[in-house]
Protein backbone atom coordinates (compact mmCIF):
# COMPACT_ATOMS: atom_id res chain seq x y z
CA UNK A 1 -43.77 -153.91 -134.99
CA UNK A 2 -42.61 -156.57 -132.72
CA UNK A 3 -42.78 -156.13 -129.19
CA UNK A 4 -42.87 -157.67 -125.59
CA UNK A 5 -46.01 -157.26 -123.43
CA UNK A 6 -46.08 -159.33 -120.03
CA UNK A 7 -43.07 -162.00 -121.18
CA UNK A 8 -45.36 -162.49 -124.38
CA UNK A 9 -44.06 -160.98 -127.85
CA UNK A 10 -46.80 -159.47 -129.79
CA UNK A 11 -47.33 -156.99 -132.60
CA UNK A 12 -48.78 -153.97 -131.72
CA UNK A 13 -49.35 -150.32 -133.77
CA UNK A 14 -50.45 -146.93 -132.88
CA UNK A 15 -53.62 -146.31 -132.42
CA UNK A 16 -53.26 -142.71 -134.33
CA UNK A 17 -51.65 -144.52 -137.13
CA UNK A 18 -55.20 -147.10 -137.03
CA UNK A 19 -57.63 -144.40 -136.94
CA UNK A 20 -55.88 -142.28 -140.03
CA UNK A 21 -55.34 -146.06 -142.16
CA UNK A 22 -59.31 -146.29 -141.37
CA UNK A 23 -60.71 -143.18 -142.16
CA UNK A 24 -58.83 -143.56 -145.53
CA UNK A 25 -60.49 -146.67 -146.07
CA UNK A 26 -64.15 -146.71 -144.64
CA UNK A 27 -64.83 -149.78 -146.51
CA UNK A 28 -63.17 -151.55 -144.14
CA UNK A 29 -64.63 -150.62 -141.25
CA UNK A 30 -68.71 -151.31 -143.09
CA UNK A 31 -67.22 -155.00 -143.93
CA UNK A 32 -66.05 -155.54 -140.73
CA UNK A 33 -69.45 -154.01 -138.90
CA UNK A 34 -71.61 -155.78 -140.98
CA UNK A 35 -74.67 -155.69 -138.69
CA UNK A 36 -74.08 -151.88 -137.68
CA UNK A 37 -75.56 -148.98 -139.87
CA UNK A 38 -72.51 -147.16 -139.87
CA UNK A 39 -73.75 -144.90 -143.16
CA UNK A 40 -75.49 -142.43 -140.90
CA UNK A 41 -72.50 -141.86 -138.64
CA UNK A 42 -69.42 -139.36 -138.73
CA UNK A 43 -65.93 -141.17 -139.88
CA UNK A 44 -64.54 -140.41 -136.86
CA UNK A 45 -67.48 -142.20 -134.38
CA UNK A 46 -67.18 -145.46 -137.22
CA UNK A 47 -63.37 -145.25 -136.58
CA UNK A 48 -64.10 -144.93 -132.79
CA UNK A 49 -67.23 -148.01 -132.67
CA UNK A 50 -64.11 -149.73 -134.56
CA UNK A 51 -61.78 -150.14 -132.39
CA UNK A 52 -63.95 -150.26 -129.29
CA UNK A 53 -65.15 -153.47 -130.98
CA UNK A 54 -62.05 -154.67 -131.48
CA UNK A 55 -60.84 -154.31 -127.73
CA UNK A 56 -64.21 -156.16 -126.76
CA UNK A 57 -63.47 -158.55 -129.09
CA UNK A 58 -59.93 -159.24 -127.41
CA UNK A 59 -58.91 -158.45 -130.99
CA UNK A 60 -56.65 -155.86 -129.71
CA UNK A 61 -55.70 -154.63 -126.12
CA UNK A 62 -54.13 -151.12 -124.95
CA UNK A 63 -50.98 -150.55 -123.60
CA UNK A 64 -48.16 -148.20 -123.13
CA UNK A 65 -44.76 -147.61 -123.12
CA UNK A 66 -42.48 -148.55 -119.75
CA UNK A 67 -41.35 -145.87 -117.24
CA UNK A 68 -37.93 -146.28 -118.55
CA UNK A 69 -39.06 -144.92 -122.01
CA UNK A 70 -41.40 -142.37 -120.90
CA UNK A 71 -37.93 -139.85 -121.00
CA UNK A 72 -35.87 -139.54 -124.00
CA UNK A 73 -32.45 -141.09 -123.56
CA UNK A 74 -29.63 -138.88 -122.65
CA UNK A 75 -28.37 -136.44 -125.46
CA UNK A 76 -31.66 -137.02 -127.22
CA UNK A 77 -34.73 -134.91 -127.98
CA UNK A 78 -37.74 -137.11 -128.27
CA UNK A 79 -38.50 -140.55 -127.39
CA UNK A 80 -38.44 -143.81 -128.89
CA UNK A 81 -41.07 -144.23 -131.64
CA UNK A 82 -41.27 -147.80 -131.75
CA UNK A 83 -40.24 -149.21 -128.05
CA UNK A 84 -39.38 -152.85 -127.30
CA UNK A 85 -41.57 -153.67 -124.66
CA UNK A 86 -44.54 -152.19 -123.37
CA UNK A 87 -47.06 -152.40 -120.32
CA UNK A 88 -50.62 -153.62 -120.60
């Protein structure tokens, strides 16, 4: 999805929707960590060393929804799933 971060328009996804795409494919993750023995760890640390790469990397950065969105609009019951700008 398209978004705005800090007057700069990015793509950004969820990070729970990233962890379950990797765990599906852990072939991914051993291509991509190529100097890491990643065999003798759980899925869910290789998901983990994954991303934390990737934010190291600059790769990928965390951020989160504005105040504004934090509280579903009036006459609704949850929020937003995909907002239009977020915070960094």
């Amino acid at each position: 999805r398209e978004a705005v971060v800090s007057r700069t328009r990015v793509e950004y996804f969820r990070g729970k929707d990233m962890a379950e795409y990797l765990k599906n494919h852990t072939a991914t993750i051993d291509e991509a960590l190529d100097g890491i023995d990643t065999a003798s760890m759980p899925v869910d640390d290789q998901v983990q060393l994954f991303m934390t790469v990737m934010i190291q990397m600059g790769l990928a950065i965390r951020a989160d929804r504005l105040d504004v969105d934090k509280t579903p609009r009036q006459g609704k019951k949850g929020l937003i799933k995909w907002p239009k700008k977020l915070l960094q």
